[in-house]
PDB file of N, CA and C in Angstrom:
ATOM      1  N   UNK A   1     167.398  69.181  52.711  1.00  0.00           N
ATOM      2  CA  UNK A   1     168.126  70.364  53.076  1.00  0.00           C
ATOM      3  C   UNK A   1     167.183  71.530  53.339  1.00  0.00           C
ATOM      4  N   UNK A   2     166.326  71.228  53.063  1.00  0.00           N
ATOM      5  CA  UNK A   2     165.016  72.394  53.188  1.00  0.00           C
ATOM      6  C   UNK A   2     164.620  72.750  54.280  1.00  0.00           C
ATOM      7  N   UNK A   3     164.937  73.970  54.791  1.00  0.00           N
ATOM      8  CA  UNK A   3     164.272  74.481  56.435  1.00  0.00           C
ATOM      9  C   UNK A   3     163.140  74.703  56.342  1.00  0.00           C
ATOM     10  N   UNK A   4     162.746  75.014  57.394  1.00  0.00           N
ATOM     11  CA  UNK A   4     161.093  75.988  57.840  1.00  0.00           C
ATOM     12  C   UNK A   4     161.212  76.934  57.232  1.00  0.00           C
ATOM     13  N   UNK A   5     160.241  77.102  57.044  1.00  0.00           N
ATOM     14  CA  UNK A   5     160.651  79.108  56.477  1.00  0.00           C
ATOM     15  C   UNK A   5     159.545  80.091  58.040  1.00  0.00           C
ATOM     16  N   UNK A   6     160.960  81.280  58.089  1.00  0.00           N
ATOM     17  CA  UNK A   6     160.771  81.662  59.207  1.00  0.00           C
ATOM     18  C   UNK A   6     160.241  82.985  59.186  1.00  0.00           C
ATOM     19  N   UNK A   7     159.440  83.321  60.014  1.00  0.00           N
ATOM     20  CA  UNK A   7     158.793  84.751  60.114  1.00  0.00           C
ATOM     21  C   UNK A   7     159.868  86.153  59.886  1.00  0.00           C
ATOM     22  N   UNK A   8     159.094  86.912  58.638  1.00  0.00           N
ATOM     23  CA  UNK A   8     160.020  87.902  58.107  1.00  0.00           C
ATOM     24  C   UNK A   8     160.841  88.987  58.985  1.00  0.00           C
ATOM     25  N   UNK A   9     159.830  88.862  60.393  1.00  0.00           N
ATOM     26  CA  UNK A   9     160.691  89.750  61.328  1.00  0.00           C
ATOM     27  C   UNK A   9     161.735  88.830  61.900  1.00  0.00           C
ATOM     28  N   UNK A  10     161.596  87.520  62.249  1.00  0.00           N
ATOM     29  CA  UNK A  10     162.792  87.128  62.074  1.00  0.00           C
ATOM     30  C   UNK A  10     163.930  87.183  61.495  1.00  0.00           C
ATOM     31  N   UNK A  11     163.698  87.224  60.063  1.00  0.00           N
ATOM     32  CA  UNK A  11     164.841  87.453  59.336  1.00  0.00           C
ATOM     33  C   UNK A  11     165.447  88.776  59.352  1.00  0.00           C
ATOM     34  N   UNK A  12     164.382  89.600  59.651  1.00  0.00           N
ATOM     35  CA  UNK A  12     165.118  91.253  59.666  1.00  0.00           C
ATOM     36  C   UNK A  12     166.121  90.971  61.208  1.00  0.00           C
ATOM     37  N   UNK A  13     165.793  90.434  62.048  1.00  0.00           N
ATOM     38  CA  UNK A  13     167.060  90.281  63.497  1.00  0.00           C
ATOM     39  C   UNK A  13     167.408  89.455  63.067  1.00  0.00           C
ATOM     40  N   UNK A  14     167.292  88.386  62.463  1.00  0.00           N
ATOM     41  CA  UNK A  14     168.963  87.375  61.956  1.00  0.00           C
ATOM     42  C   UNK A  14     170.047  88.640  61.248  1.00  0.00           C
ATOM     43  N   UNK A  15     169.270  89.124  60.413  1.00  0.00           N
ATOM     44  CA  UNK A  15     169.985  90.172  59.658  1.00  0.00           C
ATOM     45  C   UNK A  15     170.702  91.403  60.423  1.00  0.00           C
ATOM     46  N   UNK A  16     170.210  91.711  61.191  1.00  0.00           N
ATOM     47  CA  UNK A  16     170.555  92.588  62.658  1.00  0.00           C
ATOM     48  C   UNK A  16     171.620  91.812  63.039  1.00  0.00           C
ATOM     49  N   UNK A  17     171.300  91.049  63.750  1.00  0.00           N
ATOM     50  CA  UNK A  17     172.464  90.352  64.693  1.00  0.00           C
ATOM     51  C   UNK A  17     173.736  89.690  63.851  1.00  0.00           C
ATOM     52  N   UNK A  18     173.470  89.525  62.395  1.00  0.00           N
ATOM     53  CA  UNK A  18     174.353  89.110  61.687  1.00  0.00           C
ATOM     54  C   UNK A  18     175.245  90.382  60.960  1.00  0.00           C
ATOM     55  N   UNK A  19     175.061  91.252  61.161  1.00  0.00           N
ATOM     56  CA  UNK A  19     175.544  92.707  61.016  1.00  0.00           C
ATOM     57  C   UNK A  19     176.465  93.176  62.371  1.00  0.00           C
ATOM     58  N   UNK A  20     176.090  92.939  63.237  1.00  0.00           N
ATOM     59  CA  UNK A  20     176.923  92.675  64.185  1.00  0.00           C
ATOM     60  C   UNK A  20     178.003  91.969  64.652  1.00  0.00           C
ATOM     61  N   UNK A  21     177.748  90.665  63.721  1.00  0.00           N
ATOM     62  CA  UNK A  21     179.352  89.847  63.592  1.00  0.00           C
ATOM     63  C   UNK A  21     178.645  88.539  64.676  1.00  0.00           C
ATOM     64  N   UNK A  22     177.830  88.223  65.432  1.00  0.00           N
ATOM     65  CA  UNK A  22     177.442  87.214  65.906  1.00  0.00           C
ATOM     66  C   UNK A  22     177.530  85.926  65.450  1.00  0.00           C
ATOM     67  N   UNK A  23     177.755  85.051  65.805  1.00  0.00           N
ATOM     68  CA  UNK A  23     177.786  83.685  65.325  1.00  0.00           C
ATOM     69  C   UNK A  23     176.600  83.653  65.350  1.00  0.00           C
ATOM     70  N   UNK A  24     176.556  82.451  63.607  1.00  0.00           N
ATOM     71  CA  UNK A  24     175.519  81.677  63.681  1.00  0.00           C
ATOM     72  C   UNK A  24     173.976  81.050  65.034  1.00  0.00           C
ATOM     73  N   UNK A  25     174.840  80.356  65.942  1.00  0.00           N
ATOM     74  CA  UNK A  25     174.909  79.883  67.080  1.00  0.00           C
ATOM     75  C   UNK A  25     174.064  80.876  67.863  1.00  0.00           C
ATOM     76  N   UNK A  26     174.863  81.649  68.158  1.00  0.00           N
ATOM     77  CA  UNK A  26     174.138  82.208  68.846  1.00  0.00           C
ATOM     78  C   UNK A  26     172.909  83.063  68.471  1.00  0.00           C
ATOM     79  N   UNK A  27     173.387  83.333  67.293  1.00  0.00           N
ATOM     80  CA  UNK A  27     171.538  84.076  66.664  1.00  0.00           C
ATOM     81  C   UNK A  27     170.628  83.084  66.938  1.00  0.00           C
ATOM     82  N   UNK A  28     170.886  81.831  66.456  1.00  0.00           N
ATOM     83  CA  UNK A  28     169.571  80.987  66.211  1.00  0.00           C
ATOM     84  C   UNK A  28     169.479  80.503  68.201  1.00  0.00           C
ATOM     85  N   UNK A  29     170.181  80.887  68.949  1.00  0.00           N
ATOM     86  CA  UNK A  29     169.477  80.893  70.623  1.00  0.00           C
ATOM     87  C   UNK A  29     168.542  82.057  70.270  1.00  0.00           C
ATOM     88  N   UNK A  30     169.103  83.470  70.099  1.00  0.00           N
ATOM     89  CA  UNK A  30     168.938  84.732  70.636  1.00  0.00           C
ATOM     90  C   UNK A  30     166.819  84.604  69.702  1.00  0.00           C
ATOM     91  N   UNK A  31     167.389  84.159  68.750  1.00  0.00           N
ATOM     92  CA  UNK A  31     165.822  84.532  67.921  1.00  0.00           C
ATOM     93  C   UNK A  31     164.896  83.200  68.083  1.00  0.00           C
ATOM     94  N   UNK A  32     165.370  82.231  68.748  1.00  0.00           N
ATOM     95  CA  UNK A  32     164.967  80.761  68.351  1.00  0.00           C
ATOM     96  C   UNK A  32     164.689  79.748  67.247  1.00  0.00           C
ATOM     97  N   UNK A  33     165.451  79.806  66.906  1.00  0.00           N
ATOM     98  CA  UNK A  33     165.019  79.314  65.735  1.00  0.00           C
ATOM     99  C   UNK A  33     166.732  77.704  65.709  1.00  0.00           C
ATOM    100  N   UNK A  34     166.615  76.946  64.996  1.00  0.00           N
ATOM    101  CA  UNK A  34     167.413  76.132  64.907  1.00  0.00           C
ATOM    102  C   UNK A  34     168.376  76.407  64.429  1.00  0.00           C
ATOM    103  N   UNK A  35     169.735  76.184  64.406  1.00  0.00           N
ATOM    104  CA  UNK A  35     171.106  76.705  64.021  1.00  0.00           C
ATOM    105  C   UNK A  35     171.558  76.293  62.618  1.00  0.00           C
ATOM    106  N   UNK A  36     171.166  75.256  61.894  1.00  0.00           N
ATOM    107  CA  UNK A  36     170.901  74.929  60.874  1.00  0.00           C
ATOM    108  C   UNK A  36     170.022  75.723  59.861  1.00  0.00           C
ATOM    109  N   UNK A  37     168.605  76.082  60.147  1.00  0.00           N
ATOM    110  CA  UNK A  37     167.936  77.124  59.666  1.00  0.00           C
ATOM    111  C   UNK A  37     168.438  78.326  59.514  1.00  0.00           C
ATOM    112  N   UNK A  38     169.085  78.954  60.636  1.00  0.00           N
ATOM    113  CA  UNK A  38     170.164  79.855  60.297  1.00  0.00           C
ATOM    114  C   UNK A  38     171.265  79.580  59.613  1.00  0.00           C
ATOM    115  N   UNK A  39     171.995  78.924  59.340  1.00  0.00           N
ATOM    116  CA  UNK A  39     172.881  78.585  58.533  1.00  0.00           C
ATOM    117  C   UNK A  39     172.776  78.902  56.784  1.00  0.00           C
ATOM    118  N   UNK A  40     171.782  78.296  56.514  1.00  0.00           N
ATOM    119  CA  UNK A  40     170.738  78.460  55.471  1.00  0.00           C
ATOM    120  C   UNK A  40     170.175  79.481  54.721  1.00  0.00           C
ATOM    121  N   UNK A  41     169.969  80.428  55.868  1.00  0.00           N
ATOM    122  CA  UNK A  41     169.320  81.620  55.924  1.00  0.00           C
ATOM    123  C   UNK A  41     170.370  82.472  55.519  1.00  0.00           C
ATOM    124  N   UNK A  42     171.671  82.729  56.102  1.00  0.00           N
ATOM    125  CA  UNK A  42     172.900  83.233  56.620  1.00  0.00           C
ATOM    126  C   UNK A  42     173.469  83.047  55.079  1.00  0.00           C
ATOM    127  N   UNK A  43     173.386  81.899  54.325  1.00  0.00           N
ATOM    128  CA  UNK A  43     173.773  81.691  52.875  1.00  0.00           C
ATOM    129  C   UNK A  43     173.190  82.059  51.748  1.00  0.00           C
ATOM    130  N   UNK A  44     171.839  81.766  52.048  1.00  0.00           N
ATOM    131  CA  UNK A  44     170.827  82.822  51.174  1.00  0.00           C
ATOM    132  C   UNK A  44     171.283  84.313  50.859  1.00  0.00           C
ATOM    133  N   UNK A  45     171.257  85.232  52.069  1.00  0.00           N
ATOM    134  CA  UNK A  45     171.605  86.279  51.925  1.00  0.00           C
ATOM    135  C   UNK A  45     173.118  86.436  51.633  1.00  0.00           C
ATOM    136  N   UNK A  46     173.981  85.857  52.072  1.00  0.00           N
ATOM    137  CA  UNK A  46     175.203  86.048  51.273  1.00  0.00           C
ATOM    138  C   UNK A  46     175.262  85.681  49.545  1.00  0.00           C
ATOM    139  N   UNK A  47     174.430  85.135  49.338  1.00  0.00           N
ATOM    140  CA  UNK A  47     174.532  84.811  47.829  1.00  0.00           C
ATOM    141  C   UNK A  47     173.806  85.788  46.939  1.00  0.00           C
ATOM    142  N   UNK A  48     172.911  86.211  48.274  1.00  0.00           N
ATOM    143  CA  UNK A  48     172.235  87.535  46.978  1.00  0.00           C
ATOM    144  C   UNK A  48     172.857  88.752  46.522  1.00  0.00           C
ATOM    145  N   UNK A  49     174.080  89.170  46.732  1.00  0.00           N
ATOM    146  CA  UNK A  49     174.810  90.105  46.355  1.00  0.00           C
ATOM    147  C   UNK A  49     174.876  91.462  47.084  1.00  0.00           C
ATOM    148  N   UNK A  50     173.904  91.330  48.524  1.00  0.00           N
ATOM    149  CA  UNK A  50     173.535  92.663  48.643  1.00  0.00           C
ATOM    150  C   UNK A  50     174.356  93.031  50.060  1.00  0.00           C
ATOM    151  N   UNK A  51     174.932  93.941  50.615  1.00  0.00           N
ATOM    152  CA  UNK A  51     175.295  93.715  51.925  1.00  0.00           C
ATOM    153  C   UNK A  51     173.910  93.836  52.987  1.00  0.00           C
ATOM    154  N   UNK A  52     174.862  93.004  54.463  1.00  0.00           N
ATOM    155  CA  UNK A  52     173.767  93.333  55.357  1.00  0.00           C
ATOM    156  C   UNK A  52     173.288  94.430  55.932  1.00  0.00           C
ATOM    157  N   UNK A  53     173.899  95.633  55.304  1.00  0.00           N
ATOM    158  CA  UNK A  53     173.620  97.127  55.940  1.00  0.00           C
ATOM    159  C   UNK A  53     172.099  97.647  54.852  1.00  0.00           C
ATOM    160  N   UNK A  54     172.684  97.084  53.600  1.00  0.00           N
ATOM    161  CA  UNK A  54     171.925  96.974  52.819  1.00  0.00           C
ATOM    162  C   UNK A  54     170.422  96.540  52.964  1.00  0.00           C
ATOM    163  N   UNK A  55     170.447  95.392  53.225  1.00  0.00           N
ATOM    164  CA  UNK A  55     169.293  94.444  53.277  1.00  0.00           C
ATOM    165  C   UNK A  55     168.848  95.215  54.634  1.00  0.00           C
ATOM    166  N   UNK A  56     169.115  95.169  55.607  1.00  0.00           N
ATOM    167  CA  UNK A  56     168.718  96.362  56.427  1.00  0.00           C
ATOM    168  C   UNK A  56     167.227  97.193  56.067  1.00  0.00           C
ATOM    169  N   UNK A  57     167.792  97.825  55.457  1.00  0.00           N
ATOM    170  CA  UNK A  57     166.912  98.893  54.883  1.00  0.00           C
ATOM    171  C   UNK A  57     165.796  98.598  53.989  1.00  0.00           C
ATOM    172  N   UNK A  58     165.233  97.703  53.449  1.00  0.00           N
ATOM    173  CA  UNK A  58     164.616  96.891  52.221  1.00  0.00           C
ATOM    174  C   UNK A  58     163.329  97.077  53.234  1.00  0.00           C
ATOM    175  N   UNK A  59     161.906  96.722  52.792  1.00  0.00           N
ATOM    176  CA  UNK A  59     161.186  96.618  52.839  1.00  0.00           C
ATOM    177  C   UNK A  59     160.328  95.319  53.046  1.00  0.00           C
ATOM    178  N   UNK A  60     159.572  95.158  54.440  1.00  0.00           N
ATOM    179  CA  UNK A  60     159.285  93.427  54.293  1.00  0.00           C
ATOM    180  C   UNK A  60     158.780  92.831  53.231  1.00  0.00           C
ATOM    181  N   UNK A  61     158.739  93.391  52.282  1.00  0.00           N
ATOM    182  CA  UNK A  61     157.882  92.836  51.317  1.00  0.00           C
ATOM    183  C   UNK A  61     158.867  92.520  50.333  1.00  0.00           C
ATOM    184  N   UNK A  62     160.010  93.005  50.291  1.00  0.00           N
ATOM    185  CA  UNK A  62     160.689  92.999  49.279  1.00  0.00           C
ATOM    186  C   UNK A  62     162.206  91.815  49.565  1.00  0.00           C
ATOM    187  N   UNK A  63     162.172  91.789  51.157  1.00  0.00           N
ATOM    188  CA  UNK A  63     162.932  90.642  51.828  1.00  0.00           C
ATOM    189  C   UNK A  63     162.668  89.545  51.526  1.00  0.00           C
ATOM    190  N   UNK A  64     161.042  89.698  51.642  1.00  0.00           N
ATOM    191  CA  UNK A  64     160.184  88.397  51.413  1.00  0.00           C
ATOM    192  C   UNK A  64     160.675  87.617  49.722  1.00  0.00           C
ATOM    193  N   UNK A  65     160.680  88.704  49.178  1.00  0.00           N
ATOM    194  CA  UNK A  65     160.994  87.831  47.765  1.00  0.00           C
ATOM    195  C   UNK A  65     162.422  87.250  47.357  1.00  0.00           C
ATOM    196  N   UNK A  66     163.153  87.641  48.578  1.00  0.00           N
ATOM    197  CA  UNK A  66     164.611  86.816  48.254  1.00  0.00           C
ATOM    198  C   UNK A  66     164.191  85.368  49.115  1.00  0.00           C
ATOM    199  N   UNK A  67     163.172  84.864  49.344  1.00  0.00           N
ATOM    200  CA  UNK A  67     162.821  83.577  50.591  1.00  0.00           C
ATOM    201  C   UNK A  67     161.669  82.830  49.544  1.00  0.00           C
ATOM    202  N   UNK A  68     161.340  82.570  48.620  1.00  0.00           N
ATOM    203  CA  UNK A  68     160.343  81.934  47.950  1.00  0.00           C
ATOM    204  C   UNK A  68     159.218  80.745  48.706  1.00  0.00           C
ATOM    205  N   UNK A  69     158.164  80.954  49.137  1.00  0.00           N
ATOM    206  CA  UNK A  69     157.414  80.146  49.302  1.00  0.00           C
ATOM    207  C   UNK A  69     158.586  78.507  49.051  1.00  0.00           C
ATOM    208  N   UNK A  70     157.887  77.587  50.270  1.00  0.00           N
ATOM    209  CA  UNK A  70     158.639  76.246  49.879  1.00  0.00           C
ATOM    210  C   UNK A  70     157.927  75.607  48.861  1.00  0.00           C
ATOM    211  N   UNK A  71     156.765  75.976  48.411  1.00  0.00           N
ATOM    212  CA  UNK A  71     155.763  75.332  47.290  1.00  0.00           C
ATOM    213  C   UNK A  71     156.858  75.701  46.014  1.00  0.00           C
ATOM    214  N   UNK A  72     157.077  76.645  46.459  1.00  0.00           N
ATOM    215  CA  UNK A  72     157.395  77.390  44.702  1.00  0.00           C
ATOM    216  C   UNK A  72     158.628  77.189  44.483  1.00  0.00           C
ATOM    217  N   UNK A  73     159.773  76.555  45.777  1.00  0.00           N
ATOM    218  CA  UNK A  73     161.000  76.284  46.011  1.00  0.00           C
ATOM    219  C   UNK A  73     161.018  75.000  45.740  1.00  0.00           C
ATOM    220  N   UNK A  74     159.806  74.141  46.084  1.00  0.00           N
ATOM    221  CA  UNK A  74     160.452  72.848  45.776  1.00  0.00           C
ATOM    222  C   UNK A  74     160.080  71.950  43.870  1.00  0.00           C
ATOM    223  N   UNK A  75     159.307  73.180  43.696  1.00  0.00           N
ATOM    224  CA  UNK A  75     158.814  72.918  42.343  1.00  0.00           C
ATOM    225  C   UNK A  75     160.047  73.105  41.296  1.00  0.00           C
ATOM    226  N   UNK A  76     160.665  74.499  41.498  1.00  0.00           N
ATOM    227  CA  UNK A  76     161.797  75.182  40.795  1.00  0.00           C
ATOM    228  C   UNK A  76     162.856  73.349  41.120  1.00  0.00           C
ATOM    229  N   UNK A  77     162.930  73.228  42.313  1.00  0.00           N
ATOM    230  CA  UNK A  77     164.394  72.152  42.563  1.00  0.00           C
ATOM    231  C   UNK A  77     163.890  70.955  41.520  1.00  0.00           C
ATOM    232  N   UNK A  78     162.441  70.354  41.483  1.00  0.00           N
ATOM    233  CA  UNK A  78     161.984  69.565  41.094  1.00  0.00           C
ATOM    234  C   UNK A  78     162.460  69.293  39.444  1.00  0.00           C
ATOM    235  N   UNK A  79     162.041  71.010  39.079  1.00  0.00           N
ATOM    236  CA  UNK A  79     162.015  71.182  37.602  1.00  0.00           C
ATOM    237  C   UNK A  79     163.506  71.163  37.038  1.00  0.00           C
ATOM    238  N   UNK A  80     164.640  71.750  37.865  1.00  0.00           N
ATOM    239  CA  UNK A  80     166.316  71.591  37.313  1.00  0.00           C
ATOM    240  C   UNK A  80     166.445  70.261  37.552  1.00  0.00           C
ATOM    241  N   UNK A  81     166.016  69.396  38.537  1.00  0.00           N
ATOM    242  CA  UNK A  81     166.554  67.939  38.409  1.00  0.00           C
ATOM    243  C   UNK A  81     165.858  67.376  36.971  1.00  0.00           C
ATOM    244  N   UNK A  82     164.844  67.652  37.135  1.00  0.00           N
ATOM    245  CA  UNK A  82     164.033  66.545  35.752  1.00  0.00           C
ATOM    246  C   UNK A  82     164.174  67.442  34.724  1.00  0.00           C
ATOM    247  N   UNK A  83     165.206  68.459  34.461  1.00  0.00           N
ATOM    248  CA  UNK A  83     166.132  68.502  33.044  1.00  0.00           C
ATOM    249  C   UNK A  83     167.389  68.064  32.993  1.00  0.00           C
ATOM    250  N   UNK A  84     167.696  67.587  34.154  1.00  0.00           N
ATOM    251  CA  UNK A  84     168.875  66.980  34.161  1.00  0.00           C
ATOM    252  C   UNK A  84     169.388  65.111  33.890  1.00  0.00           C
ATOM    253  N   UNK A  85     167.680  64.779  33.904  1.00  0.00           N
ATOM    254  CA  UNK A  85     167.575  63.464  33.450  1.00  0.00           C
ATOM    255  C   UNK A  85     168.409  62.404  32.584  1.00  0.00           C
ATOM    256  N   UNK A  86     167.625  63.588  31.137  1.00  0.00           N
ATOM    257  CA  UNK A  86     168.039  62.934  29.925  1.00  0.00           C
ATOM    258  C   UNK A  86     169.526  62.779  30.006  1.00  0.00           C
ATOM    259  N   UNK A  87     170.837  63.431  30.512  1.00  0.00           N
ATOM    260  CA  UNK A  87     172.130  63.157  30.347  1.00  0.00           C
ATOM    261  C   UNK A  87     172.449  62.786  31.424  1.00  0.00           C
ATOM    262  N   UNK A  88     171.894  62.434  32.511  1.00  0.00           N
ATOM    263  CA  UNK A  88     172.064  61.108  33.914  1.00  0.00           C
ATOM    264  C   UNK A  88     171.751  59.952  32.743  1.00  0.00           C
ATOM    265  N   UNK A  89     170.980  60.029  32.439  1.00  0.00           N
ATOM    266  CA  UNK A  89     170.464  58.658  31.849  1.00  0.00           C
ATOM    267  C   UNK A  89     171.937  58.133  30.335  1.00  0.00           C
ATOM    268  N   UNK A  90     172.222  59.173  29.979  1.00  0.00           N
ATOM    269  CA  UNK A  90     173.401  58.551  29.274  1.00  0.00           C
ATOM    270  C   UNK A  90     174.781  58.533  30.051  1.00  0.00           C
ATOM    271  N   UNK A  91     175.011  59.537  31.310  1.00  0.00           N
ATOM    272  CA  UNK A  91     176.311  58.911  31.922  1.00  0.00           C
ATOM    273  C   UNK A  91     176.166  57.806  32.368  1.00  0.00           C
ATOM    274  N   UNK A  92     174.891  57.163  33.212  1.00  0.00           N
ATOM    275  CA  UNK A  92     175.056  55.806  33.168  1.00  0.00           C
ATOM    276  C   UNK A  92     175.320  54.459  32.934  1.00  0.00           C
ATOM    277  N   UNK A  93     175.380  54.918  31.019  1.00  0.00           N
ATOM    278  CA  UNK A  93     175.699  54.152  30.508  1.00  0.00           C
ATOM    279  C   UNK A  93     176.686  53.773  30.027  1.00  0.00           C
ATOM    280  N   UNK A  94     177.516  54.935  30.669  1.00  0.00           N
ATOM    281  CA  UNK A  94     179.622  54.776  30.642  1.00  0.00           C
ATOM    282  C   UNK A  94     179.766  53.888  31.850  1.00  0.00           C
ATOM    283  N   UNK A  95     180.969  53.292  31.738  1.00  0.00           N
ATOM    284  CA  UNK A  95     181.665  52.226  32.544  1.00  0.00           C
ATOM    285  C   UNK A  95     181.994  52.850  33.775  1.00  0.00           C
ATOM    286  N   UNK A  96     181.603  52.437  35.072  1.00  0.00           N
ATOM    287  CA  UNK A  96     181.761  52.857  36.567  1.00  0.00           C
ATOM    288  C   UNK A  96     181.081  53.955  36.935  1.00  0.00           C
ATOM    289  N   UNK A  97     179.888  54.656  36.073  1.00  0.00           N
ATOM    290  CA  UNK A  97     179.082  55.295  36.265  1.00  0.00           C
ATOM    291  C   UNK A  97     178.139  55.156  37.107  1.00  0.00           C
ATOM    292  N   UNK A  98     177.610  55.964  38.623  1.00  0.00           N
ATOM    293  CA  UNK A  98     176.736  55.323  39.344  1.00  0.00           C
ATOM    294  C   UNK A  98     175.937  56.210  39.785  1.00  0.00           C
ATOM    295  N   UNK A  99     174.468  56.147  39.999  1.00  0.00           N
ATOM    296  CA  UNK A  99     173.666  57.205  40.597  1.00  0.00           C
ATOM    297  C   UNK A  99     174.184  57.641  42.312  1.00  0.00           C
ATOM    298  N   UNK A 100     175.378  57.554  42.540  1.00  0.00           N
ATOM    299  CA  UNK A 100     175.720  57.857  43.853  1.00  0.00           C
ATOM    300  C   UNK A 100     176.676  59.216  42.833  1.00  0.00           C
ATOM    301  N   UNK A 101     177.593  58.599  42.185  1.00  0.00           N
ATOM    302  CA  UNK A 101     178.216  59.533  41.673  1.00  0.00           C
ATOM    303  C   UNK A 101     177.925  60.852  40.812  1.00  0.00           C
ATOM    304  N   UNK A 102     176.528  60.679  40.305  1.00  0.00           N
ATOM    305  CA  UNK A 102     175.481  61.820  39.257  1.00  0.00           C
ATOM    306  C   UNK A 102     175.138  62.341  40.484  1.00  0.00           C
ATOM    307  N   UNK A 103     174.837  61.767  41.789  1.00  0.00           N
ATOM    308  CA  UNK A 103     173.919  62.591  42.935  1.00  0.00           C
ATOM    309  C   UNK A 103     175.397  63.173  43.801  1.00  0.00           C
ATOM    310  N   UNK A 104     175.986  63.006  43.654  1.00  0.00           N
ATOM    311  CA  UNK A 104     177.550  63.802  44.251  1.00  0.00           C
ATOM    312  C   UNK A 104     177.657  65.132  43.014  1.00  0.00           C
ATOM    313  N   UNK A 105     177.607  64.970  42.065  1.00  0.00           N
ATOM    314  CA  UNK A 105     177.563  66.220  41.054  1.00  0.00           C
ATOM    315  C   UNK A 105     176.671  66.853  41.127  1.00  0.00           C
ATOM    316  N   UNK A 106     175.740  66.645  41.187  1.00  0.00           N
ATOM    317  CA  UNK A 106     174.507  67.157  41.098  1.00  0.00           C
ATOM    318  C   UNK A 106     174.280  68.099  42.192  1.00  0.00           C
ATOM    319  N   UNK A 107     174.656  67.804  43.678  1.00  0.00           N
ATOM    320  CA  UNK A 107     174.718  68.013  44.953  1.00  0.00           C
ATOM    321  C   UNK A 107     175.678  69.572  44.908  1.00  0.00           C
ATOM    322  N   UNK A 108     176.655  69.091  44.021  1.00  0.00           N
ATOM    323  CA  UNK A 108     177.926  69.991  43.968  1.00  0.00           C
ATOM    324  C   UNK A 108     177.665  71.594  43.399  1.00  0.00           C
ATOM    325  N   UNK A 109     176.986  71.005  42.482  1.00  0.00           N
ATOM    326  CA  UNK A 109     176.607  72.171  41.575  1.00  0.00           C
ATOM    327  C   UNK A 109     175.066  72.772  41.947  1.00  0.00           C
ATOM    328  N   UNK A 110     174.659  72.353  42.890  1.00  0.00           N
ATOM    329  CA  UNK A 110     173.317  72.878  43.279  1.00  0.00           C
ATOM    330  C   UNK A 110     172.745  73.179  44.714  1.00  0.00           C
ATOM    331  N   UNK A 111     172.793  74.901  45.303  1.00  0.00           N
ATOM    332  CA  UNK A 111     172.528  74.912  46.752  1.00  0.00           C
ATOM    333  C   UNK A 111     171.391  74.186  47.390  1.00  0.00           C
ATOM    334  N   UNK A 112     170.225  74.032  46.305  1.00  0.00           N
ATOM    335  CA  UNK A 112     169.105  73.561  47.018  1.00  0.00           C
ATOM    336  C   UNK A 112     169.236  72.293  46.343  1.00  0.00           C
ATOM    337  N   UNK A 113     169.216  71.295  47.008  1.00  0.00           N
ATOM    338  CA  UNK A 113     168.763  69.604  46.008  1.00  0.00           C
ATOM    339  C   UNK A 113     168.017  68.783  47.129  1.00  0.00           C
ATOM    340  N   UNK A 114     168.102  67.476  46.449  1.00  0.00           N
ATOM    341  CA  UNK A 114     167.449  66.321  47.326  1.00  0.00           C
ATOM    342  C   UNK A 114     167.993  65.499  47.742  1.00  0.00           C
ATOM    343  N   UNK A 115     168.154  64.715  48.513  1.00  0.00           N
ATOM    344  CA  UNK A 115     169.004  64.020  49.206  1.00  0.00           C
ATOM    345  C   UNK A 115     168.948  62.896  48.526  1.00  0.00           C
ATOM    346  N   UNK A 116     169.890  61.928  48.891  1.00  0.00           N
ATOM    347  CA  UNK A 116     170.198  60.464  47.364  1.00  0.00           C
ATOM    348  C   UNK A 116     169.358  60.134  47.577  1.00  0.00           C
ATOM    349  N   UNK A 117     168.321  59.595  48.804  1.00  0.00           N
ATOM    350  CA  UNK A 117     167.013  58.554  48.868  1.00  0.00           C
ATOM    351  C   UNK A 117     165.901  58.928  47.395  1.00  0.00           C
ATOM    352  N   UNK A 118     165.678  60.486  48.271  1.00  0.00           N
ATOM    353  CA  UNK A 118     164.615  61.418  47.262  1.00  0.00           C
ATOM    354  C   UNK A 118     165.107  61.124  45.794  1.00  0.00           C
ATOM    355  N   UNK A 119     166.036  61.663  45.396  1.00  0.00           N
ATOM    356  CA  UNK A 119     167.284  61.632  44.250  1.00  0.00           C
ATOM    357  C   UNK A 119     166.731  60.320  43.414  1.00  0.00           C
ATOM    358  N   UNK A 120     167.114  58.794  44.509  1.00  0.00           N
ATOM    359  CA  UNK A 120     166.963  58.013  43.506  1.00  0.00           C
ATOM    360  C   UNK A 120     165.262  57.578  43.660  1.00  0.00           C
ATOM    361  N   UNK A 121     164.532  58.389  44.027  1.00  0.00           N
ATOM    362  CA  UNK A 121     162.697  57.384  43.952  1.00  0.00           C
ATOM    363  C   UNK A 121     162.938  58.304  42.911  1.00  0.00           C
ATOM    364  N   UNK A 122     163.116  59.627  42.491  1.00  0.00           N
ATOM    365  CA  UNK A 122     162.735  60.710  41.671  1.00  0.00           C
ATOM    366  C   UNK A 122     163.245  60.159  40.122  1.00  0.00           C
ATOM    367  N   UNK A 123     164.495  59.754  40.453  1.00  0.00           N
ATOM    368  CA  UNK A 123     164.779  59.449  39.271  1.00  0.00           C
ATOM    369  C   UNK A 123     164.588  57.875  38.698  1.00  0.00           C
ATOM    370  N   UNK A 124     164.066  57.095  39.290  1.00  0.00           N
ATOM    371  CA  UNK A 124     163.463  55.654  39.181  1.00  0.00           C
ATOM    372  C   UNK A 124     162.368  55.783  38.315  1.00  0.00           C
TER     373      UNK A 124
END
């Protein structure tokens, strides 16, 4: 699920054009970037609490820290799955319990995760 991470003046015109009411779609023509990546992007900032008139005004430096390096993003995802181990490892051991079904919860309750392949080498 993990995009590119995109140049901060980018994000200040996603943020522009998404203040404007633009579709998805068409931002990610207008700035280039993939429509998916925007999507992503578009959820990020809705989850941070702040409006887009708001975020507007912020400072690149300070935009930058709602976007975490993917090093430091995929370490954090790494580290909530492998505390989530130890009690995968005992639902399994209830009747009709299946690592499709722990990776459907898991999925549910978490914006950033890994996909079942990743999911199950990680947890093997």
């Amino acid at each position: 699920m993990a995009a590119l991470q995109i140049d901060i003046m980018k994000i200040r015109q996603l943020i522009l054009l998404k203040s404007k009411k633009l579709s998805n779609r068409k931002i990610a023509v207008e700035i280039g970037i993939d429509r998916n990546t925007v999507n992503e992007y578009v959820q990020k900032l809705g989850s941070s609490g702040y409006s887009l008139e708001e975020l507007l005004t912020w400072e690149e430096k300070d935009l930058q820290e709602l976007f975490p390096s993917q090093e430091a993003l995929d370490k954090d995802i790494y580290a909530r799955l492998h505390d989530l181990f130890p009690g995968f490892v005992n639902e399994l051991k209830k009747p009709g319990c299946t690592r499709q079904h722990l990776w459907h919860r898991y999925k549910e309750e978490h914006i950033d995760y890994y996909s079942y392949s990743q999911f199950c080498y990680i947890f093997s």
